[in-house]
Protein backbone atom coordinates (compact mmCIF):
# COMPACT_ATOMS: atom_id res chain seq x y z
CA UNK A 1 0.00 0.00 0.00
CA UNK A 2 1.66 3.50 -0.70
CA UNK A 3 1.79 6.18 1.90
CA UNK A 4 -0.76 8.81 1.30
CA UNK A 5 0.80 12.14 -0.37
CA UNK A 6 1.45 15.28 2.37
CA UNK A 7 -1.40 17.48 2.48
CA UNK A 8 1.96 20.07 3.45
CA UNK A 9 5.29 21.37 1.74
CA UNK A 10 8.22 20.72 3.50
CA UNK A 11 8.09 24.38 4.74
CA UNK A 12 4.19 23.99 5.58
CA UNK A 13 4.88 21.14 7.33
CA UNK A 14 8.33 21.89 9.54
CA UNK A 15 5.97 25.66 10.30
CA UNK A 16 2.93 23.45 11.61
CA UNK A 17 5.47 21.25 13.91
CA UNK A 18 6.94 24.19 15.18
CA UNK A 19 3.48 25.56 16.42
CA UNK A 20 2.65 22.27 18.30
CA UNK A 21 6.05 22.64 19.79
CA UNK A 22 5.48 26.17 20.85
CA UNK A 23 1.84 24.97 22.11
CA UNK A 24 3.39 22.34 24.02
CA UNK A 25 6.23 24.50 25.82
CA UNK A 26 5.30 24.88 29.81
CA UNK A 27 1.76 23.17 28.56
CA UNK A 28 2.43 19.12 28.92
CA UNK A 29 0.03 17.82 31.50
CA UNK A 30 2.21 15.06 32.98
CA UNK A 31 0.65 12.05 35.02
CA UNK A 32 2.50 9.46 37.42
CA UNK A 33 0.98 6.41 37.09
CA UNK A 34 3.17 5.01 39.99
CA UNK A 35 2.04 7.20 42.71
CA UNK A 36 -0.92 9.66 41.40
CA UNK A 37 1.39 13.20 40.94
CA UNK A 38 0.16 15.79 38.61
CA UNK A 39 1.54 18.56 37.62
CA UNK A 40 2.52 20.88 34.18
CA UNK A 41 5.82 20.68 32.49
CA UNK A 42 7.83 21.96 29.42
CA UNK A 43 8.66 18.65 28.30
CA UNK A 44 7.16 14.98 27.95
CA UNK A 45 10.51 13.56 28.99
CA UNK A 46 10.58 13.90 32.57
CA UNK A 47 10.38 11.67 35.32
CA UNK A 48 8.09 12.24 38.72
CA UNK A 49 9.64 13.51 41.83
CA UNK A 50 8.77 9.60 43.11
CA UNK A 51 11.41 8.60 40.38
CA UNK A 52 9.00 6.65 38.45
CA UNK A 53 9.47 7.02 34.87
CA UNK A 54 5.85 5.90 34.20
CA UNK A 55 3.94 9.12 33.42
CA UNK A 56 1.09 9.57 31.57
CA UNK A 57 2.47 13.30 28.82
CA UNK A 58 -0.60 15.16 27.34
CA UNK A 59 -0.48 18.69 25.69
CA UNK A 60 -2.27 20.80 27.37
CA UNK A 61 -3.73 22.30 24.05
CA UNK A 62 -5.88 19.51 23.61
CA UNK A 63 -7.87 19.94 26.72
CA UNK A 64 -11.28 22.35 25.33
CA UNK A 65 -11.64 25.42 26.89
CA UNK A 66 -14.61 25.24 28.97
């Protein structure tokens, strides 16, 4: 089966990832689902303050305003 043709331009597309990054910066809801923590970061690659490396990374952008 062949992959489906961008919808994007190179440019298009490397402009749309850098708006998601820019959403995302100091808006990842992060989730340990070792011990419960919540809490905002800048990044989906951190770890909770319990060490656990099991948490749950969701941009905050995709929460509706409400």
């Amino acid at each position: 089966m062949e992959p489906t043709p961008s919808q994007f331009t190179p440019e298009e597309l490397r402009q749309w990832q850098a708006g998601l990054a820019q959403a995302n910066y100091n808006n990842v809801f992060c989730h340990c689902r070792d011990c419960d923590r919540e809490w905002v970061a800048s990044s989906d690659d951190v770890a909770c303050d319990c060490g656990s490396r099991r948490v749950e990374h969701i941009p905050c952008w995709q929460f509706p305003d409400g």
